[in-house]
PDB file of N, CA and C in Angstrom:
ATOM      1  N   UNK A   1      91.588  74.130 100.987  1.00  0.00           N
ATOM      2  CA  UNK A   1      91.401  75.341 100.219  1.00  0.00           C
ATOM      3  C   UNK A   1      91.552  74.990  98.742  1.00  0.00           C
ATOM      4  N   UNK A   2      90.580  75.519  97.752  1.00  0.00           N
ATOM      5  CA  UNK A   2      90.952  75.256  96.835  1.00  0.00           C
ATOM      6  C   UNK A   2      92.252  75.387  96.237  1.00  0.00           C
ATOM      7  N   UNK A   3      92.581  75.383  94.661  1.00  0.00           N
ATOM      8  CA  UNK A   3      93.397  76.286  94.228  1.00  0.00           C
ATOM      9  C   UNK A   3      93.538  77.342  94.154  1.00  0.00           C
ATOM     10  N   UNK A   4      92.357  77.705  93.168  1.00  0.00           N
ATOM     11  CA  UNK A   4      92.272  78.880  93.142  1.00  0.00           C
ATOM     12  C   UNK A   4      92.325  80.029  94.013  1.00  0.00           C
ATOM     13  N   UNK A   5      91.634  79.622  95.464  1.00  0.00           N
ATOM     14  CA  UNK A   5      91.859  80.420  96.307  1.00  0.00           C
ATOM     15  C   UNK A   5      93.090  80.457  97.251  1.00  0.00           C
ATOM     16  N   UNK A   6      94.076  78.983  96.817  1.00  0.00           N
ATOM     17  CA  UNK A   6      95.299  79.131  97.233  1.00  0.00           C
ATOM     18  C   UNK A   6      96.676  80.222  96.424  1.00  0.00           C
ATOM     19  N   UNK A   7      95.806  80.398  95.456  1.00  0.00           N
ATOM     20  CA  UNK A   7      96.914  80.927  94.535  1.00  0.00           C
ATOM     21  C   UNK A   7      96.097  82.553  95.122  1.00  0.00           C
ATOM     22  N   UNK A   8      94.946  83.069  95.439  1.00  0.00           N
ATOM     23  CA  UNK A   8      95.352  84.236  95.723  1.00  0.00           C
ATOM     24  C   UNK A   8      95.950  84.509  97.043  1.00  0.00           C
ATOM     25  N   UNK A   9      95.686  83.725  97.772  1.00  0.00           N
ATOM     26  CA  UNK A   9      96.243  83.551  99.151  1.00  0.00           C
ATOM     27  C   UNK A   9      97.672  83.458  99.300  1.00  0.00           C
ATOM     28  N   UNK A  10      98.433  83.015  98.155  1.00  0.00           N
ATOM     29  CA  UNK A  10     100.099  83.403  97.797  1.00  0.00           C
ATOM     30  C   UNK A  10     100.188  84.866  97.264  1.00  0.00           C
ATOM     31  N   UNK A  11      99.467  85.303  96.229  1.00  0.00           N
ATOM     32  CA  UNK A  11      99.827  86.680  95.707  1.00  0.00           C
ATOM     33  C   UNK A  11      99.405  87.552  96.911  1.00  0.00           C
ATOM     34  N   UNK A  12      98.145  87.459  97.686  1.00  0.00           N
ATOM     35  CA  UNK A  12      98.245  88.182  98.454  1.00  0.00           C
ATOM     36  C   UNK A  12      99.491  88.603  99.393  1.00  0.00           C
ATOM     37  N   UNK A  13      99.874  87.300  99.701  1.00  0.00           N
ATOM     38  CA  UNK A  13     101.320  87.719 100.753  1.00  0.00           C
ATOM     39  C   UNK A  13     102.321  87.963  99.557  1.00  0.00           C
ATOM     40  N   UNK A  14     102.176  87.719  98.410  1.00  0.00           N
ATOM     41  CA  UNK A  14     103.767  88.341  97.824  1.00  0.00           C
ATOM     42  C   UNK A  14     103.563  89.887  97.725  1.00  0.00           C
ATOM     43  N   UNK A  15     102.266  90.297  97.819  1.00  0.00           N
ATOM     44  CA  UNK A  15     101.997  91.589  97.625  1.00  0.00           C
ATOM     45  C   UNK A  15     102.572  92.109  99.064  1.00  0.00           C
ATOM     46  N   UNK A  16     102.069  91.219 100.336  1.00  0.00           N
ATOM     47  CA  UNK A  16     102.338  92.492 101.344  1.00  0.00           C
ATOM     48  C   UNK A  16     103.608  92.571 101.542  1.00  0.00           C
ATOM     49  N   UNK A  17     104.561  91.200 101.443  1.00  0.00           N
ATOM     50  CA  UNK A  17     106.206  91.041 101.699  1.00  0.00           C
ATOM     51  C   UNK A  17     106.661  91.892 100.551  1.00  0.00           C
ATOM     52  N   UNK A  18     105.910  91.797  99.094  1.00  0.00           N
ATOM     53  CA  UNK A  18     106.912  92.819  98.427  1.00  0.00           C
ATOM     54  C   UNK A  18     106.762  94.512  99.323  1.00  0.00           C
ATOM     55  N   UNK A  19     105.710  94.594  99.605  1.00  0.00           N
ATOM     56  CA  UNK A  19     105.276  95.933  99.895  1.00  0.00           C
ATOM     57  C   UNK A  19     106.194  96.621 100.993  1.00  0.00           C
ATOM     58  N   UNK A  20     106.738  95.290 101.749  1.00  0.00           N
ATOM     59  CA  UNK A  20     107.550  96.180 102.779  1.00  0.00           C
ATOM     60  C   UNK A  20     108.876  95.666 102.277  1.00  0.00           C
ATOM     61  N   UNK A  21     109.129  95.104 101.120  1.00  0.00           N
ATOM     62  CA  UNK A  21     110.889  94.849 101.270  1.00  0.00           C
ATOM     63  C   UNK A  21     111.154  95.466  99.857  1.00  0.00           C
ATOM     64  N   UNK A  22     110.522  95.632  98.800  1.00  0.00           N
ATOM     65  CA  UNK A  22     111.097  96.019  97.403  1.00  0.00           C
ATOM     66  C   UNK A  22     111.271  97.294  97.554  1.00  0.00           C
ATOM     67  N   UNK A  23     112.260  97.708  96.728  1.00  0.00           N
ATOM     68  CA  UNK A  23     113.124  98.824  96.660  1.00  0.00           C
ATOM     69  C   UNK A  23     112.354 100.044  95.955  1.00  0.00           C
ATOM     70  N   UNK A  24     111.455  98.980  94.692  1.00  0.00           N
ATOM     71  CA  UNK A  24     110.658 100.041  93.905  1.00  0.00           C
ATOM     72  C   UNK A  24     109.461 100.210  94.300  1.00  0.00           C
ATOM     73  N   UNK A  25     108.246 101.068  93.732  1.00  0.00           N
ATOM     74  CA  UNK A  25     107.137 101.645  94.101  1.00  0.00           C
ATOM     75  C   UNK A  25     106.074 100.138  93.969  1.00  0.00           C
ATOM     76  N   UNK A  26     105.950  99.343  94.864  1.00  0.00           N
ATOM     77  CA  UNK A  26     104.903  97.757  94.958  1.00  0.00           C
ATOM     78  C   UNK A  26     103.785  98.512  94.151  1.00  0.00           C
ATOM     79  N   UNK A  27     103.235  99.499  94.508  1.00  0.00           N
ATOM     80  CA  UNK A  27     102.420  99.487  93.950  1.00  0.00           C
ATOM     81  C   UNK A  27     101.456  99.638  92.475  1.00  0.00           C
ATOM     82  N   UNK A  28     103.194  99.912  91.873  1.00  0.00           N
ATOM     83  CA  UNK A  28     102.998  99.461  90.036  1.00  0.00           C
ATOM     84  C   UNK A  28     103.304  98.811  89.303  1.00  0.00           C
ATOM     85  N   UNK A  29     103.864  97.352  90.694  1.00  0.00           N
ATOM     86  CA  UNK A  29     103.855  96.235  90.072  1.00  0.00           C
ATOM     87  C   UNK A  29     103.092  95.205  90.057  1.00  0.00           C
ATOM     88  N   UNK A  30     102.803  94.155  88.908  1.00  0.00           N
ATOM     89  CA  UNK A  30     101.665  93.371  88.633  1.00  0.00           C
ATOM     90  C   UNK A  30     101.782  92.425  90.054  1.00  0.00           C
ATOM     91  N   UNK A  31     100.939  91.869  90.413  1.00  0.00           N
ATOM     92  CA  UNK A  31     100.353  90.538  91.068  1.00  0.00           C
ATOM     93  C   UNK A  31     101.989  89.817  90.646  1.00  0.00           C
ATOM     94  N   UNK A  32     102.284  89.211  89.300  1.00  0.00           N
ATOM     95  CA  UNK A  32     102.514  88.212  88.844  1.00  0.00           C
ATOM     96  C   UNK A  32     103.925  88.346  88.922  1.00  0.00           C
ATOM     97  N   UNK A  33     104.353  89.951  89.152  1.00  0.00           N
ATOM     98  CA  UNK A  33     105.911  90.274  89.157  1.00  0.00           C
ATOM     99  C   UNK A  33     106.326  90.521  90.828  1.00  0.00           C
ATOM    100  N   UNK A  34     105.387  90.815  91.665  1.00  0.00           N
ATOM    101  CA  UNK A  34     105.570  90.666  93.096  1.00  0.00           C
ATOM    102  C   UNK A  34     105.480  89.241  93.733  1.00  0.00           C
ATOM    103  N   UNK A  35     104.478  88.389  92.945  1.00  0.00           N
ATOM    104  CA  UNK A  35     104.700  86.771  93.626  1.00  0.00           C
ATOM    105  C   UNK A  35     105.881  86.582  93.170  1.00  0.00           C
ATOM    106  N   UNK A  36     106.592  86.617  91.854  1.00  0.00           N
ATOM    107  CA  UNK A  36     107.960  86.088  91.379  1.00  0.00           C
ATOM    108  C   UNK A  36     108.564  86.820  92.500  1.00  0.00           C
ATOM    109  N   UNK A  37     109.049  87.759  92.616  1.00  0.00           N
ATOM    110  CA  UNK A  37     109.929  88.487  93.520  1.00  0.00           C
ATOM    111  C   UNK A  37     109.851  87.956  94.902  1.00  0.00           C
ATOM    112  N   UNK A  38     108.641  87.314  95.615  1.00  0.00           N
ATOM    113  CA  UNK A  38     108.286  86.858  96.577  1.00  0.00           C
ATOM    114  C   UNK A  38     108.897  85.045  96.495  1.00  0.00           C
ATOM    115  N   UNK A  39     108.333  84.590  95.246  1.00  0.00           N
ATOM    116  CA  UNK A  39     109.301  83.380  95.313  1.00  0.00           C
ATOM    117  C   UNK A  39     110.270  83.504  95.172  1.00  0.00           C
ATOM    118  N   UNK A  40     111.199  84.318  94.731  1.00  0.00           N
ATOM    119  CA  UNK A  40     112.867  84.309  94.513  1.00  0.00           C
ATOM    120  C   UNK A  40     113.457  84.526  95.680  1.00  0.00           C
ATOM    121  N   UNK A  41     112.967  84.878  97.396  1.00  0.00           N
ATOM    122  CA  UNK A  41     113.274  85.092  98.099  1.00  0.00           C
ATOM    123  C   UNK A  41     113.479  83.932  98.621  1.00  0.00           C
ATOM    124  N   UNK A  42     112.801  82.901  98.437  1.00  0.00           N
ATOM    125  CA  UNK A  42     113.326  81.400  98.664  1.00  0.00           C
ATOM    126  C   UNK A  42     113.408  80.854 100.026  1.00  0.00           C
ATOM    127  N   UNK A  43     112.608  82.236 101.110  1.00  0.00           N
ATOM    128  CA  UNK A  43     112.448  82.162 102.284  1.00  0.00           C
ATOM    129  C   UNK A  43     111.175  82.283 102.766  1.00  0.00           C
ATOM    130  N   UNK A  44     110.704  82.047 103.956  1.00  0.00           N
ATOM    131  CA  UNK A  44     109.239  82.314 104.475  1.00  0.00           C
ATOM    132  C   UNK A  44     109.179  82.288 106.103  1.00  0.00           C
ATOM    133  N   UNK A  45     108.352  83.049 106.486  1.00  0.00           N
ATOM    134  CA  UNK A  45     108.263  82.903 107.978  1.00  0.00           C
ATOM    135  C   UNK A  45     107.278  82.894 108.548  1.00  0.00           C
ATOM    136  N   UNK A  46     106.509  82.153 109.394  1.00  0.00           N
ATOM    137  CA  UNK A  46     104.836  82.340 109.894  1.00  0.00           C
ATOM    138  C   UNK A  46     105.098  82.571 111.285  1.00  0.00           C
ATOM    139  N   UNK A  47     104.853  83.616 111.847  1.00  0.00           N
ATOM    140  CA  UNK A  47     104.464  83.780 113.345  1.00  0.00           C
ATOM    141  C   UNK A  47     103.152  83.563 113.280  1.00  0.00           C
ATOM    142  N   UNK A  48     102.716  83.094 114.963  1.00  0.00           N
ATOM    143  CA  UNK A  48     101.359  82.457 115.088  1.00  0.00           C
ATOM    144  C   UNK A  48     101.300  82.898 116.737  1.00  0.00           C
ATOM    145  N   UNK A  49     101.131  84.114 117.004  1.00  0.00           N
ATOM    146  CA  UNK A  49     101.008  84.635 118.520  1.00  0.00           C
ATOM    147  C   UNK A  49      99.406  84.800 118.843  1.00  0.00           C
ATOM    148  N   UNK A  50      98.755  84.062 119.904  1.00  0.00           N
ATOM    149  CA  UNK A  50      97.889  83.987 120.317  1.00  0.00           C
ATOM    150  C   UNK A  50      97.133  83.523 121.720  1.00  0.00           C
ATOM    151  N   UNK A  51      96.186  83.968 122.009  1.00  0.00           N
ATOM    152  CA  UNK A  51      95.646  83.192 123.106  1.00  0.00           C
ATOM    153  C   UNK A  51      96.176  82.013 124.276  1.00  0.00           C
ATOM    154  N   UNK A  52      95.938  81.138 122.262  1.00  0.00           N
ATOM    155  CA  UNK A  52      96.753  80.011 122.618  1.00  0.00           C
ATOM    156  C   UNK A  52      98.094  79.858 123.276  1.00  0.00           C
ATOM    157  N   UNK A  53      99.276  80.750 123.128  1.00  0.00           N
ATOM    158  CA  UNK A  53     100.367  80.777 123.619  1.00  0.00           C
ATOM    159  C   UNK A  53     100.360  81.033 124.666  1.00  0.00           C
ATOM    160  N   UNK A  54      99.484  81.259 125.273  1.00  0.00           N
ATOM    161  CA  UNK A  54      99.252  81.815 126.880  1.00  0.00           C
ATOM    162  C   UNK A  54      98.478  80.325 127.606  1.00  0.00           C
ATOM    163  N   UNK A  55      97.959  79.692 127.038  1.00  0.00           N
ATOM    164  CA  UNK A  55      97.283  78.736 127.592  1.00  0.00           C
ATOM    165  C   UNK A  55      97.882  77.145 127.160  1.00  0.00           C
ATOM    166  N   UNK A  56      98.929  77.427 126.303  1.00  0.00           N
ATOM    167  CA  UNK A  56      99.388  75.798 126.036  1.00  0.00           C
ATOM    168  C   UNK A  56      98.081  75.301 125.462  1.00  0.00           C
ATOM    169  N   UNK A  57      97.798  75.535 124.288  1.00  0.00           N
ATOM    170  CA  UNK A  57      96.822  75.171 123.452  1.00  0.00           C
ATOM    171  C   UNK A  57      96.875  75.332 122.407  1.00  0.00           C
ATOM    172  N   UNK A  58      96.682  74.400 121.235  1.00  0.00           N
ATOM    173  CA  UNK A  58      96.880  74.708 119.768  1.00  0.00           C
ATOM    174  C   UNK A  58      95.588  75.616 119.159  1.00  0.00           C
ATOM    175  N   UNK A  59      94.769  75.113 119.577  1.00  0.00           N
ATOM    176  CA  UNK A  59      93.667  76.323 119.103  1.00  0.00           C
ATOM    177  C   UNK A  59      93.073  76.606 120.294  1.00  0.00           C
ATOM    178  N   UNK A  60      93.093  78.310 120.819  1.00  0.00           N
ATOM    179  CA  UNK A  60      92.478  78.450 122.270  1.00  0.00           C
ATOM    180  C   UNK A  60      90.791  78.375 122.313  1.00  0.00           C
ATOM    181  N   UNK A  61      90.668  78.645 123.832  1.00  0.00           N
ATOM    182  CA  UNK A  61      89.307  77.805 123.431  1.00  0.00           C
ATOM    183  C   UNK A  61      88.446  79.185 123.641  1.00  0.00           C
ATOM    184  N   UNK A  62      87.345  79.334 123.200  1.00  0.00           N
ATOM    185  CA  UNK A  62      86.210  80.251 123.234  1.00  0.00           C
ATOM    186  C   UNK A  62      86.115  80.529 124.903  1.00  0.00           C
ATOM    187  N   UNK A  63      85.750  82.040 124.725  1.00  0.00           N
ATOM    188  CA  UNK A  63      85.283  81.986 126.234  1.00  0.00           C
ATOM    189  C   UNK A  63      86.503  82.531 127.990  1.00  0.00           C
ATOM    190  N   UNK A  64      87.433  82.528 127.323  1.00  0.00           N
ATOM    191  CA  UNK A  64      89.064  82.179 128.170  1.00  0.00           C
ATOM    192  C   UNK A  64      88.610  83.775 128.246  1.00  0.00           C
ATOM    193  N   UNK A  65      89.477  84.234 129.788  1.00  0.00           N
ATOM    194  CA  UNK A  65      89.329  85.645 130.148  1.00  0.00           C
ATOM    195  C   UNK A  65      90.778  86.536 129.073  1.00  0.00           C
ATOM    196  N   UNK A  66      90.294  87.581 128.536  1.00  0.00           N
ATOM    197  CA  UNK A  66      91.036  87.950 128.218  1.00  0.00           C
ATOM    198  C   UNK A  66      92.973  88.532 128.561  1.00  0.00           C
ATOM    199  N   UNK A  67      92.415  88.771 129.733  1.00  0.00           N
ATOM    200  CA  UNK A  67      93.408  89.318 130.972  1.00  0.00           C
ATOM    201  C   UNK A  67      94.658  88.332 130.553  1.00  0.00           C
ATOM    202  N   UNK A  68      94.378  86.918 130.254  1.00  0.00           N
ATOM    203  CA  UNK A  68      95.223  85.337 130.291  1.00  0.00           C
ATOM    204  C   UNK A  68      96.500  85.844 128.960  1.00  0.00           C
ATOM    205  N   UNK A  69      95.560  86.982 127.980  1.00  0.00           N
ATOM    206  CA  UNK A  69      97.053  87.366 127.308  1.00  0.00           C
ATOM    207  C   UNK A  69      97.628  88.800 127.398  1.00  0.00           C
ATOM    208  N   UNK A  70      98.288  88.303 128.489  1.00  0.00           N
ATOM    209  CA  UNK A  70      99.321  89.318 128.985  1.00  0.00           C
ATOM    210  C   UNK A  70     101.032  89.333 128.730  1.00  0.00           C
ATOM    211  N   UNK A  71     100.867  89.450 127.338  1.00  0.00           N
ATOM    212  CA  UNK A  71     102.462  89.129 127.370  1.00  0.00           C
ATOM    213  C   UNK A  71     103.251  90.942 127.887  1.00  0.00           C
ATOM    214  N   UNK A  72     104.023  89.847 129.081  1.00  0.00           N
ATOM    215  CA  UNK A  72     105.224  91.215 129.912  1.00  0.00           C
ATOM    216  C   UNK A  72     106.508  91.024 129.529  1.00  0.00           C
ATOM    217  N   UNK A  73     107.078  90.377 128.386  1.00  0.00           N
ATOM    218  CA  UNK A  73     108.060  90.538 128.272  1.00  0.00           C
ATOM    219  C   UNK A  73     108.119  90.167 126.675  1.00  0.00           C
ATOM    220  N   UNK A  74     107.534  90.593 125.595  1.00  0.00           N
ATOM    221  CA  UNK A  74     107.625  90.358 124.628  1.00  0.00           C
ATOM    222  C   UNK A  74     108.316  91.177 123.668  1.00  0.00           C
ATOM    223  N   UNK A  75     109.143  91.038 123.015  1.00  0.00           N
ATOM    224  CA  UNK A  75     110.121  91.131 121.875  1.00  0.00           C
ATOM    225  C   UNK A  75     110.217  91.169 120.752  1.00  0.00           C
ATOM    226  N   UNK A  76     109.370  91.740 119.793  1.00  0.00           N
ATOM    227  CA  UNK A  76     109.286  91.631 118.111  1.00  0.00           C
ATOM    228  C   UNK A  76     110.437  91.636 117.531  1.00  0.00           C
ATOM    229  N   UNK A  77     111.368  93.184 118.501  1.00  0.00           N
ATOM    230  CA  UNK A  77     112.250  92.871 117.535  1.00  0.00           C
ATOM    231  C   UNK A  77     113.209  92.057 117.581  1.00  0.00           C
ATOM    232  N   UNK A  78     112.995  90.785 118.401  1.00  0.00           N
ATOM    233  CA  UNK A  78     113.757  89.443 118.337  1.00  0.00           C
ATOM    234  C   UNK A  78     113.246  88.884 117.006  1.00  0.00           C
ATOM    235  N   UNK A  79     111.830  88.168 116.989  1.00  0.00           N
ATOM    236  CA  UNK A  79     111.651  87.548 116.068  1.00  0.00           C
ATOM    237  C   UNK A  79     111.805  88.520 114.838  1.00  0.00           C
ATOM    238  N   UNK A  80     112.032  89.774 114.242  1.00  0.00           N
ATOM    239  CA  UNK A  80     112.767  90.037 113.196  1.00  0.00           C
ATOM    240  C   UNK A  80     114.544  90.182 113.068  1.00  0.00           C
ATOM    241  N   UNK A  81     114.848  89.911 113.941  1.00  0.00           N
ATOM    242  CA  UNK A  81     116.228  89.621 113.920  1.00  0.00           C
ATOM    243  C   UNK A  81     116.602  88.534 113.531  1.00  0.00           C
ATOM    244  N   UNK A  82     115.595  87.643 114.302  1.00  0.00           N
ATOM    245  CA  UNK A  82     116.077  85.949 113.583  1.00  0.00           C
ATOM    246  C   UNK A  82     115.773  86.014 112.291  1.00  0.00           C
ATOM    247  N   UNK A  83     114.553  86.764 111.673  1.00  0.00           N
ATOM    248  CA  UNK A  83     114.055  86.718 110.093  1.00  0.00           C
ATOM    249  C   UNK A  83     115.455  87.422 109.783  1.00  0.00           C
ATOM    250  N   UNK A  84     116.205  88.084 109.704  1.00  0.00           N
ATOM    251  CA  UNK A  84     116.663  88.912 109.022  1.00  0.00           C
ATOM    252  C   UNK A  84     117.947  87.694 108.878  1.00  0.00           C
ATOM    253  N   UNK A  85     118.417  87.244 110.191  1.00  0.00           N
ATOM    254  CA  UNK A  85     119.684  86.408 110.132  1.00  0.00           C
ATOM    255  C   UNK A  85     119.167  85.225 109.567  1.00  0.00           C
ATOM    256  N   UNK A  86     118.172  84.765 109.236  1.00  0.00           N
ATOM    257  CA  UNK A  86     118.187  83.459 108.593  1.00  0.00           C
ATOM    258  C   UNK A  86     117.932  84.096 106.952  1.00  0.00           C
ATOM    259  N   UNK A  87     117.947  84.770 106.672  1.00  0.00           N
ATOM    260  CA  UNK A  87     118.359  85.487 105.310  1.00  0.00           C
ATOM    261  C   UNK A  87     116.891  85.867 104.953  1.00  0.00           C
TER     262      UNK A  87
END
């Protein structure tokens, strides 16, 4: 990816993480004051739930019956608990 399109690809997510964690109104703050606020958090988290997790595959493959993602026991609000306890 370029730069350039790496650097909106950061403001974009400082925009959506500010959007659900800042205290004030995200939406009258600049790009440039929500990425800062987004880097000062000094944390990051990528979930990656897919297909793939159902099939033991890093990228699933085209074609797979849908039915194969059936998650019956899944938990979000685990994985935001761990976000929250790892600060």
């Amino acid at each position: 990816m370029k730069s350039s399109g790496m650097k909106h690809l950061v403001r974009a997510g400082a925009m959506a993480m500010a959007l659900c964690i800042c205290t004030g109104n995200a939406q009258t703050l600049s790009l440039d004051s929500l990425q800062k606020r987004y880097v000062a958090m000094k944390y990051g988290m990528f979930l990656h739930f897919n297909m793939g997790t159902f099939t033991v595959e890093e990228w699933a493959t085209p074609g797979q019956n849908p039915n194969t993602f059936n998650p019956t026991s899944l938990n979000c609000g685990q994985w935001a608990d761990a976000a929250v306890a790892g600060g």
